[in-house]
Protein backbone atom coordinates (compact mmCIF):
# COMPACT_ATOMS: atom_id res chain seq x y z
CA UNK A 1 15.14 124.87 36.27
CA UNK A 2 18.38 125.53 37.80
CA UNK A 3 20.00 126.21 34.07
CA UNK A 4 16.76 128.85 33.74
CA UNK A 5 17.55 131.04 36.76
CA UNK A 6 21.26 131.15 35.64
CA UNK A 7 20.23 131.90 32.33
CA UNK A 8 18.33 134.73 33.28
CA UNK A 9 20.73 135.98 35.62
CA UNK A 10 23.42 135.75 33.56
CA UNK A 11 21.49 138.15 30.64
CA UNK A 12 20.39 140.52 34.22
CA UNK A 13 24.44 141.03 34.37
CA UNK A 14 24.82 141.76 30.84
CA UNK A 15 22.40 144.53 30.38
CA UNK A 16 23.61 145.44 34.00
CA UNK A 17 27.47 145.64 32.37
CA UNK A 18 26.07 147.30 29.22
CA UNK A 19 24.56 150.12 30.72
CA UNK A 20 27.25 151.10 32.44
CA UNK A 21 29.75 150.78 29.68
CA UNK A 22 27.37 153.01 27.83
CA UNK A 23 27.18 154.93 30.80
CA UNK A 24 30.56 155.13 30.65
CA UNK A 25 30.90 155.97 27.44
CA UNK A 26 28.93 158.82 27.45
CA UNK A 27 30.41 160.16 30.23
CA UNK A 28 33.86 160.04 28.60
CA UNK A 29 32.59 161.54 25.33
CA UNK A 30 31.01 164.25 27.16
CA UNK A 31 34.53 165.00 29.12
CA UNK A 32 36.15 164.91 25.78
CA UNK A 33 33.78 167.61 24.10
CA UNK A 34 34.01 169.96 27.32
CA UNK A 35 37.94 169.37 27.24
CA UNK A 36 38.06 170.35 23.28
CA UNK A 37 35.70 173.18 24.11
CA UNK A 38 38.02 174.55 26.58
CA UNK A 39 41.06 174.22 24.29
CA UNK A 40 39.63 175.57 22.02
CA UNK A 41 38.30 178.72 23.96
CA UNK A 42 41.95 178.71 25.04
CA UNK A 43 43.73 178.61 21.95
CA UNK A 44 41.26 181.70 20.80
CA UNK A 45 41.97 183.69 23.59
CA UNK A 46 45.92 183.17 23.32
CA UNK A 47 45.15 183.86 19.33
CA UNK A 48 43.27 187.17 20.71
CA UNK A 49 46.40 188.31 23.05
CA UNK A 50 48.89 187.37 20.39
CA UNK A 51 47.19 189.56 17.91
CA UNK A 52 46.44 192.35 20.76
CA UNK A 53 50.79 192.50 21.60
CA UNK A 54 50.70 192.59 17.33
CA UNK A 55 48.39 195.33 17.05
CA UNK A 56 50.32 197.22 20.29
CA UNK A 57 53.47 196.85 18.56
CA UNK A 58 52.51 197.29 14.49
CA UNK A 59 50.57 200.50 15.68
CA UNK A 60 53.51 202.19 16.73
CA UNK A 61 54.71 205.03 14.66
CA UNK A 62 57.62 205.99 12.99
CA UNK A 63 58.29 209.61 13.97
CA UNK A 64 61.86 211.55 14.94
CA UNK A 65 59.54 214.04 17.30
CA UNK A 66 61.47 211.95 19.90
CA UNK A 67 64.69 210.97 18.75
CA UNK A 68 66.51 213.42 21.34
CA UNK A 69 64.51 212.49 24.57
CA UNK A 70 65.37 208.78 23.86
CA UNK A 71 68.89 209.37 23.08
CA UNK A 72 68.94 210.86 26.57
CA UNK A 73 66.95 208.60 28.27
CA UNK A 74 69.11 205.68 26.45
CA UNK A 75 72.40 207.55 27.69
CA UNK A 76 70.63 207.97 31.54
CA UNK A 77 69.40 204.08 31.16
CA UNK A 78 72.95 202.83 30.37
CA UNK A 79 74.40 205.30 33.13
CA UNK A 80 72.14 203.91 35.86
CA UNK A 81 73.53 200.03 34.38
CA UNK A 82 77.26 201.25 35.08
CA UNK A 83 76.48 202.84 38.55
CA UNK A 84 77.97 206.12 37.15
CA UNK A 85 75.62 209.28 38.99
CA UNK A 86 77.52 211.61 37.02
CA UNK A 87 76.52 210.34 33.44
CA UNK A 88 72.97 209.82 34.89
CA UNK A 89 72.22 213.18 35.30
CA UNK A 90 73.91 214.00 32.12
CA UNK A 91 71.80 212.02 30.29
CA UNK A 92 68.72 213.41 32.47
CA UNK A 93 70.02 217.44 31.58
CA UNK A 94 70.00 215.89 27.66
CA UNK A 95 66.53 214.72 28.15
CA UNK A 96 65.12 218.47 30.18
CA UNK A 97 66.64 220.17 26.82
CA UNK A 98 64.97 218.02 24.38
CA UNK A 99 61.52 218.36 26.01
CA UNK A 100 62.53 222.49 25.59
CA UNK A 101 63.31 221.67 22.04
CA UNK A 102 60.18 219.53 21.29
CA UNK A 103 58.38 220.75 18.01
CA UNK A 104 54.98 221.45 19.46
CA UNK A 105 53.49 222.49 16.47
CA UNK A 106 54.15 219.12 14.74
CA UNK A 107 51.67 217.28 17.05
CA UNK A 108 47.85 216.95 16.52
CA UNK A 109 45.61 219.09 18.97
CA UNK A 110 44.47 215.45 20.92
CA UNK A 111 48.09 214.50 21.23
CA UNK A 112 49.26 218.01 22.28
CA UNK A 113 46.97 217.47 25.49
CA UNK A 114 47.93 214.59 26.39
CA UNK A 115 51.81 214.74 25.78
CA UNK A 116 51.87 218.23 27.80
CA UNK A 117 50.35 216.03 30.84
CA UNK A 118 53.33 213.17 30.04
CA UNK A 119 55.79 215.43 29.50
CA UNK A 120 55.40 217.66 32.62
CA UNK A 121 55.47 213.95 34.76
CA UNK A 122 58.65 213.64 32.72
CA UNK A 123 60.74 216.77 33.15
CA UNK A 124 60.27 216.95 36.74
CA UNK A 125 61.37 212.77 37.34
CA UNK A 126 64.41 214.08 35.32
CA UNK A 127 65.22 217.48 37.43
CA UNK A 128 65.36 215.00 40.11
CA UNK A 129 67.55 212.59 38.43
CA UNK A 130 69.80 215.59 37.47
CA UNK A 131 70.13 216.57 41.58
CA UNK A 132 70.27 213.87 43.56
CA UNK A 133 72.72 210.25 44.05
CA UNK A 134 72.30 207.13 42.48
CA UNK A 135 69.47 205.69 44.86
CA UNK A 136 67.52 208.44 44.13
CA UNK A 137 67.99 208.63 40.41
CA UNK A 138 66.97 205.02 40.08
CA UNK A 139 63.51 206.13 42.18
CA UNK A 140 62.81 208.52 39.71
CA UNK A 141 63.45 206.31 36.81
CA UNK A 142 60.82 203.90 36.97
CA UNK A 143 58.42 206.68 36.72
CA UNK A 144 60.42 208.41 34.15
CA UNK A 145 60.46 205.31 32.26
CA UNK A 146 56.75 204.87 32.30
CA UNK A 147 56.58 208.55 31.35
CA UNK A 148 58.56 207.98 28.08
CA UNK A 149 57.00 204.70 27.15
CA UNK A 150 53.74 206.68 27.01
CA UNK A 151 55.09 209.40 24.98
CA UNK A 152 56.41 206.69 21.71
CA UNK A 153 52.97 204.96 22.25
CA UNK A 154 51.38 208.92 21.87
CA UNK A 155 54.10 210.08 19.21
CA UNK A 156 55.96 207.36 17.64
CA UNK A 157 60.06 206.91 17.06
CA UNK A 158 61.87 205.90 14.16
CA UNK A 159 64.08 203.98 17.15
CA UNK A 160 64.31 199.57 17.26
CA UNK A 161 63.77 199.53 21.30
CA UNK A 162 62.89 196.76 23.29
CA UNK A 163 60.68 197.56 26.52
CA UNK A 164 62.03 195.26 29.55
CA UNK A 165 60.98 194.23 32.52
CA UNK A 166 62.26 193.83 36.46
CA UNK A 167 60.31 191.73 38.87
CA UNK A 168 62.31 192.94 41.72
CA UNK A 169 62.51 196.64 41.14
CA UNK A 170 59.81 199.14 42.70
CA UNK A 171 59.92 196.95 46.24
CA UNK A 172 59.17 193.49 44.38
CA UNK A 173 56.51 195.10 42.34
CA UNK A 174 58.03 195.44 39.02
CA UNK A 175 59.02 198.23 36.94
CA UNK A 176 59.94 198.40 33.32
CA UNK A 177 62.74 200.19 31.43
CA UNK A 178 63.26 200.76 27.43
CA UNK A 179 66.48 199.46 25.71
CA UNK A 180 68.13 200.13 22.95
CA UNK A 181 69.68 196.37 22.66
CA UNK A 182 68.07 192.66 23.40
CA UNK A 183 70.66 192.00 25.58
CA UNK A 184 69.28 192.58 29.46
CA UNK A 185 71.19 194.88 31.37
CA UNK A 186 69.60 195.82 34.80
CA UNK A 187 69.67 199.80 35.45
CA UNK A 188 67.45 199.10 38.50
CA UNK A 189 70.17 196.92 40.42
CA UNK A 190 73.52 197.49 38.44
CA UNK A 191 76.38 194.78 39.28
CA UNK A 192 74.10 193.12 42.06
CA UNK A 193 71.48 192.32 39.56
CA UNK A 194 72.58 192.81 36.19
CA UNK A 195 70.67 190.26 34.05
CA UNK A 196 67.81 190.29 36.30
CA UNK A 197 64.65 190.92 33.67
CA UNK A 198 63.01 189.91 30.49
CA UNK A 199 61.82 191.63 27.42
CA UNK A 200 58.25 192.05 27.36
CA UNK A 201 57.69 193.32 23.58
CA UNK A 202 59.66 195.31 20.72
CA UNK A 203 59.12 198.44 19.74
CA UNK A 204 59.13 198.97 15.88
């Protein structure tokens, strides 16, 4: 009798165990297929991005429209790394004459709208640049930058640049600035910050 009750209480623990090991099993199976879902889900939205920054960059165009207001922002950018006021507001007269010398007629009627909107922004950040000390001149730069980064994305450049980015510039909220080398060379902070920054993408 004895060997009957343990019998049967020994099969009660088995099915007991098995359940849960299926339990188990099921459980871990399920965690595995939501896991694989979610990498997956990840790795397609990190494939989507990637091929977004592609797009961003392959769509830029190769155009000399703007060959002279880079090469003065470029000289202003690398004036504003050296600390040199003087040669920042050289570079910012270089960039007022280019917008003067900008072949209008060359642009299609949507872009003409929308670069006379940029390009006003633009000519004004660099009258400012072209009056006032270094503090100032770095102020108006972060705009300026913006202002110029719009105009390649609207126009195009035949130009290799690299656009950059400082955490700490614009009071801790970032700001980014276009360079003509990989290297990073800070025109936001100068000496006290000079390889503070990252490259964010490439330009043609």
């Amino acid at each position: 009798m004895k060997n009957s009750i343990y019998a049967v209480a020994f099969a009660m623990l088995f099915l007991s165990a098995c359940k849960n090991n299926q339990k188990q099993a099921e459980s871990n199976e399920m965690n595995t297929h939501e896991m694989q879902m979610g990498t997956d889900d990840n790795h397609s939205l990190m494939d989507e991005t990637m091929q977004a920054d592609k797009t961003m960059d392959a769509t830029t165009q190769k155009s000399g429209l703007t060959t002279a207001i880079i090469d003065g922002y470029l000289i202003l950018k690398n004036a504003l790394v050296n600390e040199d006021s003087k040669k920042a507001a050289e570079g910012g007269k270089m960039m007022l004459t280019a917008f003067s010398n900008f072949e209008m007629a060359k642009l299609t009627e949507t872009q003409h709208a929308k670069y006379m909107e940029i390009a006003e922004s633009a000519k004004e950040h660099a009258e400012h640049i072209v009056k006032n000390p270094i503090d100032h001149q770095r102020e108006h730069f972060e705009d300026l930058s913006k202002d110029v980064n719009d105009i390649i994305a609207l126009v195009g450049t035949d130009k290799t640049l690299y656009q950059d980015f400082c955490p700490m510039a614009n009071n801790n909220k970032g700001a980014i600035w276009l360079s003509e080398i990989k290297e990073i060379n800070n025109p936001y902070f100068g000496s006290k910050m000079l390889k503070c920054g990252s490259i964010q993408k490439q330009i043609n």
